[in-house]
N, C-alpha and C. Protein backbone atom coordinates (compact mmCIF):
# COMPACT_ATOMS: atom_id res chain seq x y z
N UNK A 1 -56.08 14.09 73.13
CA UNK A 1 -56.97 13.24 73.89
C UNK A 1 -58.42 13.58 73.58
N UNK A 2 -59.21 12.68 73.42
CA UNK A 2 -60.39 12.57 73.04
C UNK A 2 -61.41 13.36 74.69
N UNK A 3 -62.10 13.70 74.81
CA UNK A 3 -63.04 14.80 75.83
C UNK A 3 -63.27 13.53 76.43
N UNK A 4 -64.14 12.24 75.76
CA UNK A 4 -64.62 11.09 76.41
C UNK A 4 -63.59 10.64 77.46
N UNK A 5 -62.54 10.65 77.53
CA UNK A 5 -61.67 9.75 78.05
C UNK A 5 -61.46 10.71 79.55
N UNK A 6 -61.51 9.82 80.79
CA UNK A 6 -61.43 10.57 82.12
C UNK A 6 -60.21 9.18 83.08
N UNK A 7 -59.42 10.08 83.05
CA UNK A 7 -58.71 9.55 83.77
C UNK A 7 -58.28 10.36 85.19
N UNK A 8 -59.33 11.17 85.57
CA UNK A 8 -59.33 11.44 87.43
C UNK A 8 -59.04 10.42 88.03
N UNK A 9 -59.66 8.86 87.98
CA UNK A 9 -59.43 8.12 89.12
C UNK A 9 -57.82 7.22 88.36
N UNK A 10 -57.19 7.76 88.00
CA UNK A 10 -56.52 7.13 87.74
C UNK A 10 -54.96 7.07 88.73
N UNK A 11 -53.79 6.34 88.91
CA UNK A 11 -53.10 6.74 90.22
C UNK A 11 -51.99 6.82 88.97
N UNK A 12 -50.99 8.26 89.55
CA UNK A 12 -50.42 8.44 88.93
C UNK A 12 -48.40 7.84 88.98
N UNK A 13 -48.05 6.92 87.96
CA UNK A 13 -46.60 6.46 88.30
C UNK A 13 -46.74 5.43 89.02
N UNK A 14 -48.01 4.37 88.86
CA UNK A 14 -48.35 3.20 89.04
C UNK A 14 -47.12 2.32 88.97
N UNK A 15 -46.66 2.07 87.67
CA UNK A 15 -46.07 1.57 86.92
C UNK A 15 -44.52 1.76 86.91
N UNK A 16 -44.42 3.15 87.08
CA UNK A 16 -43.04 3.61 86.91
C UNK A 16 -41.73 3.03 87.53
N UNK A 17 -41.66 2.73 88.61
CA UNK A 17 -40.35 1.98 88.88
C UNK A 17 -40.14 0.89 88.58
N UNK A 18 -41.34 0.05 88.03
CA UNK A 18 -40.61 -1.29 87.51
C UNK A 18 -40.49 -1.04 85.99
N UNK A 19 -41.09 0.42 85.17
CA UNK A 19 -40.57 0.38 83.89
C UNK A 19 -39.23 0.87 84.10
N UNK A 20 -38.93 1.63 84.92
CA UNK A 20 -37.13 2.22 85.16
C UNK A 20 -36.17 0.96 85.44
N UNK A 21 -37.19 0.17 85.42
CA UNK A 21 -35.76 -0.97 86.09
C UNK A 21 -35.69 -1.36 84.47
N UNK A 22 -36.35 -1.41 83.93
CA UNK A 22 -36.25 -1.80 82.06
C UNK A 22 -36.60 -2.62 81.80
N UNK A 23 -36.78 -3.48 80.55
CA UNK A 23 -37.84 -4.25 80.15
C UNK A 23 -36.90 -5.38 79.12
N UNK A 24 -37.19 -6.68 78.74
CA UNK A 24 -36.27 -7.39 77.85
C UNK A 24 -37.49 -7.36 76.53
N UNK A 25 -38.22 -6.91 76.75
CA UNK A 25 -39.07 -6.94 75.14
C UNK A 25 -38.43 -6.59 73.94
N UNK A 26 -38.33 -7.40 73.32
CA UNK A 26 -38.14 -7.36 72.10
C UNK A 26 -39.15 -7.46 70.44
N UNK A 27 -38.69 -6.75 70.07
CA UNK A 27 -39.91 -6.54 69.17
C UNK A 27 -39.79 -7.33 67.31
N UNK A 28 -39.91 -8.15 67.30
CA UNK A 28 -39.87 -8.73 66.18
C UNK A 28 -40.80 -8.28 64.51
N UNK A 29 -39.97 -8.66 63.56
CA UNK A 29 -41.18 -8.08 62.21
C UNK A 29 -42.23 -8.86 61.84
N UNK A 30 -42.96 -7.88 61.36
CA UNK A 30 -44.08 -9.01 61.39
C UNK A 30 -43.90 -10.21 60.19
N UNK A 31 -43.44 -9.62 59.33
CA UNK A 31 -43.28 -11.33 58.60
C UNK A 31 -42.68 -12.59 59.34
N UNK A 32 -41.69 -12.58 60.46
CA UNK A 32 -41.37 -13.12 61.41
C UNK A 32 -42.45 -13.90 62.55
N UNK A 33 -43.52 -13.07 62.53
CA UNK A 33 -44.32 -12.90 63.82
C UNK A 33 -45.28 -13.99 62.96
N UNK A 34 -45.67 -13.67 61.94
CA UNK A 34 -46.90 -14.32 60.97
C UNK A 34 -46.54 -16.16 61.41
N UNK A 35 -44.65 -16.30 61.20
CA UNK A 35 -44.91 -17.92 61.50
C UNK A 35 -44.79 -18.60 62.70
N UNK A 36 -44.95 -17.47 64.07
CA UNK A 36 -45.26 -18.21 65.60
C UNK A 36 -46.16 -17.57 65.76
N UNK A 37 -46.95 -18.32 66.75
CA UNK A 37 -48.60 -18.37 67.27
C UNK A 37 -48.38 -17.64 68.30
N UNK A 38 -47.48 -18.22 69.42
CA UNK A 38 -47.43 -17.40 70.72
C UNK A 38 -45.51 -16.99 71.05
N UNK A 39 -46.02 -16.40 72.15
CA UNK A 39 -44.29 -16.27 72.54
C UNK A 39 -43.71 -17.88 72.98
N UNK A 40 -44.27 -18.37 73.56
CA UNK A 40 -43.86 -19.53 73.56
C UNK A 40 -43.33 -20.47 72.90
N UNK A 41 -43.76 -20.60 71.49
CA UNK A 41 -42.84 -21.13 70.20
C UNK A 41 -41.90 -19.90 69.93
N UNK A 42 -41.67 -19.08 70.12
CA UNK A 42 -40.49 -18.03 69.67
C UNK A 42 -39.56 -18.60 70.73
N UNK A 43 -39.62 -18.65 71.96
CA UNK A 43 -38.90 -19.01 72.84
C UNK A 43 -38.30 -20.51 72.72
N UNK A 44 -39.22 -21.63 71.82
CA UNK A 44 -38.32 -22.89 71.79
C UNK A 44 -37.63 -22.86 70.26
N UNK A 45 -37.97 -21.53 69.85
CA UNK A 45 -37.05 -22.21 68.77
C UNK A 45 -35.71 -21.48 68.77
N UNK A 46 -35.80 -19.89 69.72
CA UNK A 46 -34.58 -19.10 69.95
C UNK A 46 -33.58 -20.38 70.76
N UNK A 47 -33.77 -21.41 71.93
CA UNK A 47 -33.02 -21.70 72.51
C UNK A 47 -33.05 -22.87 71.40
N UNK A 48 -33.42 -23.41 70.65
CA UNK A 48 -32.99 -24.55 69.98
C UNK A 48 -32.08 -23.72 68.91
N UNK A 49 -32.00 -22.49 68.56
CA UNK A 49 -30.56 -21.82 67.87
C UNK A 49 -29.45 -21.77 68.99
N UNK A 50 -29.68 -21.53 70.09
CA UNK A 50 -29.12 -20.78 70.70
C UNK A 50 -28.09 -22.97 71.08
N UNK A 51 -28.42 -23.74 70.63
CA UNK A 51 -27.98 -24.77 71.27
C UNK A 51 -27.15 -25.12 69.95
N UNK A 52 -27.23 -24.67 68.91
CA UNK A 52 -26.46 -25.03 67.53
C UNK A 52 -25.72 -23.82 67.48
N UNK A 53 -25.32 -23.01 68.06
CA UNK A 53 -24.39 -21.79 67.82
C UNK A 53 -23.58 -21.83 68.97
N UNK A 54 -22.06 -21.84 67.94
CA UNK A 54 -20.99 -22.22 68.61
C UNK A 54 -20.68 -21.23 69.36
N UNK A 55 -19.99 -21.71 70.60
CA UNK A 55 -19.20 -20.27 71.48
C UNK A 55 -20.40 -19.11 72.18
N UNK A 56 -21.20 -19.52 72.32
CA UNK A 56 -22.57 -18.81 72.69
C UNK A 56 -21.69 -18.36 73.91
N UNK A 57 -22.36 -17.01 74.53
CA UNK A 57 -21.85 -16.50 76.04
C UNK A 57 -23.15 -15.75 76.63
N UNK A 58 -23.30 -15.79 77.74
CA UNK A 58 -25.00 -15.17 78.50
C UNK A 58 -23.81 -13.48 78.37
N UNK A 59 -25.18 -12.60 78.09
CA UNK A 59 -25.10 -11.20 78.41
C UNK A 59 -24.08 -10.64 79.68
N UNK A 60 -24.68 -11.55 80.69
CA UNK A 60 -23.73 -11.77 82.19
C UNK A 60 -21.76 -11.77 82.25
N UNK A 61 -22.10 -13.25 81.31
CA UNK A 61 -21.19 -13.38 80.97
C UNK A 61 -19.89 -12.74 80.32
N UNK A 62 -20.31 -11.97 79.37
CA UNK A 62 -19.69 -10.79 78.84
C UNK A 62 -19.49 -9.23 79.57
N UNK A 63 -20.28 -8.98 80.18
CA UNK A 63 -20.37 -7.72 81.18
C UNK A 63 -19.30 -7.99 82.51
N UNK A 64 -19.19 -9.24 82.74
CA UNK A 64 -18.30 -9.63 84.04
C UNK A 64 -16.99 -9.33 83.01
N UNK A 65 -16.91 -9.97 82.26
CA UNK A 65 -15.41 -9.87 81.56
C UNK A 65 -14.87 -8.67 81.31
N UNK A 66 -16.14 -7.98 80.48
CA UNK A 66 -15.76 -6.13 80.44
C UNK A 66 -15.01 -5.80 81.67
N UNK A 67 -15.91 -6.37 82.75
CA UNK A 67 -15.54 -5.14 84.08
C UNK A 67 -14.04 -5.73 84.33
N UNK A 68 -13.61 -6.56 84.44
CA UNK A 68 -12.59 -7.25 85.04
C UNK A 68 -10.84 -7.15 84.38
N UNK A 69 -9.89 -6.91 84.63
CA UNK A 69 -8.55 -6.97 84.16
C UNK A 69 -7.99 -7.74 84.04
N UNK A 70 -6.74 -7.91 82.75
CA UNK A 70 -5.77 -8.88 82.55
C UNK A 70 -4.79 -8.70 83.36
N UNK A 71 -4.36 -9.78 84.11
CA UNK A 71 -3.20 -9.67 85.31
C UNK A 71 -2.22 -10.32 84.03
């Protein structure tokens, strides 16, 4: 840490329980990144794949099934 930098008034674990709850960020490459502007075009073009790919299932979806048994 640089001497300049004072973080006395700072409050400590501000942040912390909503980073423990976890985060969906995902981090893309940048040659990827170079051809959307914002997250917002990443987001219409993930669900316009996500509408041409067969048999798609939500995260949810799959975690309920894990937990659950074949009768």
């Amino acid at each position: 840490m640089r001497p300049e930098y004072d973080f006395s008034g700072g409050t400590r674990g501000k942040h912390a329980r909503r980073y423990a709850e976890g985060t969906n960020m995902v981090l893309i490459d940048p040659d990827v990144a170079e051809v959307f502007p914002d997250s917002a075009a990443v987001n219409e073009a993930l669900r316009a794949l996500l509408r041409i790919v067969p048999g798609r299932r939500s995260r949810r979806a799959r975690a309920t099934r894990k937990g659950t048994t074949k009768r």
